[in-house]
C-alpha atoms as a PDB file:
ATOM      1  CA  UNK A   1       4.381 -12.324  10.378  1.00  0.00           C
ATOM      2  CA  UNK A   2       1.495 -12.208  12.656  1.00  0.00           C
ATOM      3  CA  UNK A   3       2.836  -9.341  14.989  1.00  0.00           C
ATOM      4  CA  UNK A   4       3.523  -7.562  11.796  1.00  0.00           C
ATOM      5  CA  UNK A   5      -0.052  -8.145  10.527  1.00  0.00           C
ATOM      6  CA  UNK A   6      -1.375  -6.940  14.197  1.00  0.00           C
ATOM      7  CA  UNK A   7       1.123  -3.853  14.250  1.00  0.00           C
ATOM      8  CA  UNK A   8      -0.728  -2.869  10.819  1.00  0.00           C
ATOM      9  CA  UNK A   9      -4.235  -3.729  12.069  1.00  0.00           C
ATOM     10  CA  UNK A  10      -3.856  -1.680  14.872  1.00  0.00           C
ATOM     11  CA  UNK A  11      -2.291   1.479  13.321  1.00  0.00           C
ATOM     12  CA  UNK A  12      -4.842   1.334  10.702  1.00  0.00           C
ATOM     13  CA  UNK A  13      -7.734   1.573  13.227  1.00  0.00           C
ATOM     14  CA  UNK A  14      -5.861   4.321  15.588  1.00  0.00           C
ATOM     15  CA  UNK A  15      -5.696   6.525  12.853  1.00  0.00           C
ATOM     16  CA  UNK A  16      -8.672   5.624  11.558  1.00  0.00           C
ATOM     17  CA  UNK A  17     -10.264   6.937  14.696  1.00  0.00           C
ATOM     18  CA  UNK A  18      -8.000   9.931  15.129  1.00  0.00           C
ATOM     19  CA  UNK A  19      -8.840  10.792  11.326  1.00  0.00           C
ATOM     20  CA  UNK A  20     -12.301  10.795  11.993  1.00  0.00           C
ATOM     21  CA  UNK A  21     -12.148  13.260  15.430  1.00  0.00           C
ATOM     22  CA  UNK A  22     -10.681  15.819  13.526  1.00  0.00           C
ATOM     23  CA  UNK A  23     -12.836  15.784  10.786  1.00  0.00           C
ATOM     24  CA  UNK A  24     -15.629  15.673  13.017  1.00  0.00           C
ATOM     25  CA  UNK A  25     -14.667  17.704  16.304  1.00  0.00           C
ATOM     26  CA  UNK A  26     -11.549  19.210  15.681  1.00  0.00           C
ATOM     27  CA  UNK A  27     -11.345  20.973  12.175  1.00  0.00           C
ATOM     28  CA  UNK A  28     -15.033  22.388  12.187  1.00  0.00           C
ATOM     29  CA  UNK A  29     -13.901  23.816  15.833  1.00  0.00           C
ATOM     30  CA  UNK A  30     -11.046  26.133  13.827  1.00  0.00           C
ATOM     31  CA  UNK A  31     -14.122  28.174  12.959  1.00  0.00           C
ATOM     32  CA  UNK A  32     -14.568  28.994  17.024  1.00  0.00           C
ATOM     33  CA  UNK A  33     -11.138  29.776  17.794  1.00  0.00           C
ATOM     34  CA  UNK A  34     -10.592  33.628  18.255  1.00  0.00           C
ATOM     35  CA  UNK A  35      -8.682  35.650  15.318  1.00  0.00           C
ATOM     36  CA  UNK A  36      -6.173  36.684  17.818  1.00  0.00           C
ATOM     37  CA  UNK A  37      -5.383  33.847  19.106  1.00  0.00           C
ATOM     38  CA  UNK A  38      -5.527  31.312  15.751  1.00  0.00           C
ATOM     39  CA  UNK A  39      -2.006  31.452  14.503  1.00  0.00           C
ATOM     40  CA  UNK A  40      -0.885  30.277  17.785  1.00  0.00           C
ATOM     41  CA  UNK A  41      -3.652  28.165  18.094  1.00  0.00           C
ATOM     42  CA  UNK A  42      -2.597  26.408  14.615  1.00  0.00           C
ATOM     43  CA  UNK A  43       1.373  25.845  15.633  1.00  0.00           C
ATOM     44  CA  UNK A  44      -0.184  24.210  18.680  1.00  0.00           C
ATOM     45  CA  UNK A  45      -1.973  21.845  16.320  1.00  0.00           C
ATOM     46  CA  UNK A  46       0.119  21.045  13.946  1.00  0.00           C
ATOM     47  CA  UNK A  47       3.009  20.152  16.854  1.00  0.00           C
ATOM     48  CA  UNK A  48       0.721  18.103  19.012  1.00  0.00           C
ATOM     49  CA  UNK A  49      -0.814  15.910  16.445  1.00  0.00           C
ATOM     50  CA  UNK A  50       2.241  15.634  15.022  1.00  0.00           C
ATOM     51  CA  UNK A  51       3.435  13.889  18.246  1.00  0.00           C
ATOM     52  CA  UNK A  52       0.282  11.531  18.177  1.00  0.00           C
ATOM     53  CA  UNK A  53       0.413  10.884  14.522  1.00  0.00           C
ATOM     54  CA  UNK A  54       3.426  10.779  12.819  1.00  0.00           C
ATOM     55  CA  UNK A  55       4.951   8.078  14.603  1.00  0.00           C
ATOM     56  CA  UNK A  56       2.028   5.746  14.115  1.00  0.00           C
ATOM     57  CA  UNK A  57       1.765   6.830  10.168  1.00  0.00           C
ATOM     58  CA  UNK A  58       5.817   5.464  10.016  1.00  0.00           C
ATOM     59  CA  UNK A  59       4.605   1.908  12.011  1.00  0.00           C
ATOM     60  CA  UNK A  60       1.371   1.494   9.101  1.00  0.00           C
ATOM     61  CA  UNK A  61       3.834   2.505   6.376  1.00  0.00           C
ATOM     62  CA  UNK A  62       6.468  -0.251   7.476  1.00  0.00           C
ATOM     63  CA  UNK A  63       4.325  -2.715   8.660  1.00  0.00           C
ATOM     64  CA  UNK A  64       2.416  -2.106   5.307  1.00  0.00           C
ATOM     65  CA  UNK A  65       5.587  -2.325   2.888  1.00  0.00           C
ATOM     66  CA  UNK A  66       6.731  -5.197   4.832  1.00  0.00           C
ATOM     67  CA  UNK A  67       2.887  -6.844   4.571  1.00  0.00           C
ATOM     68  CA  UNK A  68       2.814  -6.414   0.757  1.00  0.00           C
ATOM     69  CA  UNK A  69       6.093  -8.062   0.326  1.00  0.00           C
ATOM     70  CA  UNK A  70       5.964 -10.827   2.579  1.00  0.00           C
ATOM     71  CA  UNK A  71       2.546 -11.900   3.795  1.00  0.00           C
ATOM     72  CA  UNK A  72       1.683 -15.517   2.849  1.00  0.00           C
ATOM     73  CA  UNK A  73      -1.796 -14.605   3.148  1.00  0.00           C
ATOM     74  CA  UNK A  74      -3.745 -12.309   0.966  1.00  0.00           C
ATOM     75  CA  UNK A  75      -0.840 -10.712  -0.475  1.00  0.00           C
ATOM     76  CA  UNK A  76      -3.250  -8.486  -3.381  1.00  0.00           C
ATOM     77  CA  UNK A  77      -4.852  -7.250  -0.326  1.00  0.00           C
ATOM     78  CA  UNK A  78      -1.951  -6.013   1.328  1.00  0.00           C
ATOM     79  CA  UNK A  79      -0.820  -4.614  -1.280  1.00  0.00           C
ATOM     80  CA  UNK A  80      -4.245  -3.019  -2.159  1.00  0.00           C
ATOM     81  CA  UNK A  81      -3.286  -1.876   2.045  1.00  0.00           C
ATOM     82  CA  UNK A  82      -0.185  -0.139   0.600  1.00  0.00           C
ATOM     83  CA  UNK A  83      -2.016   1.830  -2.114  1.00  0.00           C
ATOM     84  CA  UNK A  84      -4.264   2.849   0.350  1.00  0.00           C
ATOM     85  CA  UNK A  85      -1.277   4.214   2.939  1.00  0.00           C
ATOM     86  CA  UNK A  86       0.484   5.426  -0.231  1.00  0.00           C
ATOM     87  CA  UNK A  87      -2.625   7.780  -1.086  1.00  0.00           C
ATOM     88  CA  UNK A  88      -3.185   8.806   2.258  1.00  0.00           C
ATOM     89  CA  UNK A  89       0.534  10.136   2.714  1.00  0.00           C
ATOM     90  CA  UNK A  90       0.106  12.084  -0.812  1.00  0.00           C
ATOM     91  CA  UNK A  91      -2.155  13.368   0.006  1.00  0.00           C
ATOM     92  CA  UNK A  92      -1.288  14.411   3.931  1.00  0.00           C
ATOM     93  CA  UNK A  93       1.467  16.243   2.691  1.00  0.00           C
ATOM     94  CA  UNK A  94       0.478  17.601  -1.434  1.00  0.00           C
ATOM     95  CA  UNK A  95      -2.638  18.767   0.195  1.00  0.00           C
ATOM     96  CA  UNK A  96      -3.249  18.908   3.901  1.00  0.00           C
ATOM     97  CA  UNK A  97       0.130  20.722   4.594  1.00  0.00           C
ATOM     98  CA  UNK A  98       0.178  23.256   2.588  1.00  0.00           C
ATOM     99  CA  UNK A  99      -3.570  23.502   4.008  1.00  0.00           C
ATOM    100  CA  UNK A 100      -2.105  23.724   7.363  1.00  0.00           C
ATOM    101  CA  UNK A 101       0.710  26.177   6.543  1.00  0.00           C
ATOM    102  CA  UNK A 102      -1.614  28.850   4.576  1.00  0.00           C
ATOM    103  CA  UNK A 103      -3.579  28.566   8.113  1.00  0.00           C
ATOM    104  CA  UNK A 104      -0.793  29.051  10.445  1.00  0.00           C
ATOM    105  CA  UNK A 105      -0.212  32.576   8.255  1.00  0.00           C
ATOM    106  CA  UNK A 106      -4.019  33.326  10.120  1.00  0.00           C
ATOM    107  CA  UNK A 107      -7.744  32.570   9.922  1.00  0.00           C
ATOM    108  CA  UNK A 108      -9.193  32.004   6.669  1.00  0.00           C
ATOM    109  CA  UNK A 109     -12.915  31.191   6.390  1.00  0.00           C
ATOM    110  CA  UNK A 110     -12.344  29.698   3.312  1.00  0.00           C
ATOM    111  CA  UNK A 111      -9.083  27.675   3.706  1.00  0.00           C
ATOM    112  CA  UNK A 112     -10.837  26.316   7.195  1.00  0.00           C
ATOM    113  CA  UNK A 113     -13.507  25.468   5.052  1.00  0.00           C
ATOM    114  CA  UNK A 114     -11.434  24.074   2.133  1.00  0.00           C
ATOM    115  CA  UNK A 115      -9.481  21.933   5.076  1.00  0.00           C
ATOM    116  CA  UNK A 116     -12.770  20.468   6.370  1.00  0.00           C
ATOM    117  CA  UNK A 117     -13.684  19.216   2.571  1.00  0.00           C
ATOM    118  CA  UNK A 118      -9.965  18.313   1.524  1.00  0.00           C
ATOM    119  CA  UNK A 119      -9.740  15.942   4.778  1.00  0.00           C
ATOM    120  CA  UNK A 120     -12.940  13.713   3.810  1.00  0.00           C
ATOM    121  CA  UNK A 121     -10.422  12.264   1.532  1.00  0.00           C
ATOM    122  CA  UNK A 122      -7.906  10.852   4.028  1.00  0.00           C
ATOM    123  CA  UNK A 123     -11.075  10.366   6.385  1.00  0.00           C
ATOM    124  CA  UNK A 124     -12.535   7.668   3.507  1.00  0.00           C
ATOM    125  CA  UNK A 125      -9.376   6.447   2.614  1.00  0.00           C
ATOM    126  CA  UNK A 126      -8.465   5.567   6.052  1.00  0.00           C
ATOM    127  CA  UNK A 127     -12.176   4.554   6.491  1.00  0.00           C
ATOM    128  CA  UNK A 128     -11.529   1.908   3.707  1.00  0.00           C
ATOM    129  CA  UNK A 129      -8.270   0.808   4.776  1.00  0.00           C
ATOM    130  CA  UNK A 130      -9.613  -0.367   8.293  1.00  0.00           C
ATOM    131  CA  UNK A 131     -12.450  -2.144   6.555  1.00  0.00           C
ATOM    132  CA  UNK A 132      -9.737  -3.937   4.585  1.00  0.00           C
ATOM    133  CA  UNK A 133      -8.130  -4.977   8.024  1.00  0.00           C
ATOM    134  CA  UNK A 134     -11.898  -5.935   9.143  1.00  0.00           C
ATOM    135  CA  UNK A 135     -11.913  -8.131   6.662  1.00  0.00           C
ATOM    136  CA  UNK A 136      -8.354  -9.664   6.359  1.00  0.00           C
ATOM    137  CA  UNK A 137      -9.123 -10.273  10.547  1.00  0.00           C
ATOM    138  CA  UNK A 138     -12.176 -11.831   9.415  1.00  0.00           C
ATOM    139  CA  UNK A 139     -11.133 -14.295   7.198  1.00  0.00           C
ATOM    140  CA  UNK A 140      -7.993 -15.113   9.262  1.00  0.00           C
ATOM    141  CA  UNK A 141      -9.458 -15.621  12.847  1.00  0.00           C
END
């Protein structure tokens, strides 16, 4: 149970950091990248963070699903934890891919723009679901 409850804790704050690096450094820095070289630029992306992120998404998911089912300890909050992962993959892939895949067709002002705003929603979500982990590590330790 408790290695579960850690495997969450920790994915939740990795991604939690990552989420807020590109919303902070690396999104805004699509406007800097040269037109030539921006498709490219945007398959690199999308590959690379892919390596970094996906993996760790499927460990919060599990560890999540498993958490809301099992946990003898604040199960409404782990489930509230699910919800939270549950929005955050909606809307990674109803919103930021297709995002990501008008991009990689070239620079847009607008979608790079329209990325930047769409991603403060996984950037609070995430943001929330760490404080929920704060807290649950609170009120266990």
């Amino acid at each position: 149970m408790h290695s579960v409850f850690l495997i969450n804790i920790f994915s939740s704050f990795f991604l939690c950091g990552v989420i807020w690096t590109i919303q902070i450094v690396h999104y805004p820095f699509f406007h800097r990248v040269s037109r030539e070289q921006f498709s490219s630029h945007m398959s690199t992306h999308k590959v690379q963070i892919s390596l970094i992120v996906i993996p760790v998404m499927l460990l919060e998911l599990g560890s999540s699903i498993w958490l809301s089912i099992f946990a003898e300890f604040y199960p409404l909050a782990h489930q509230a934890g699910l919800l939270l992962v549950v929005l955050i993959w909606l809307h990674t892939f109803l919103v930021m891919v297709p995002l990501h895949e008008n991009l990689s067709a070239g620079y847009s002002k607008l979608m790079a723009n329209r990325l930047v705003k769409s991603n403060w929603g996984r950037t609070t979500l995430w943001s929330i679901k760490t404080l929920l982990g704060i807290w649950l590590l609170n009120e266990i330790l």
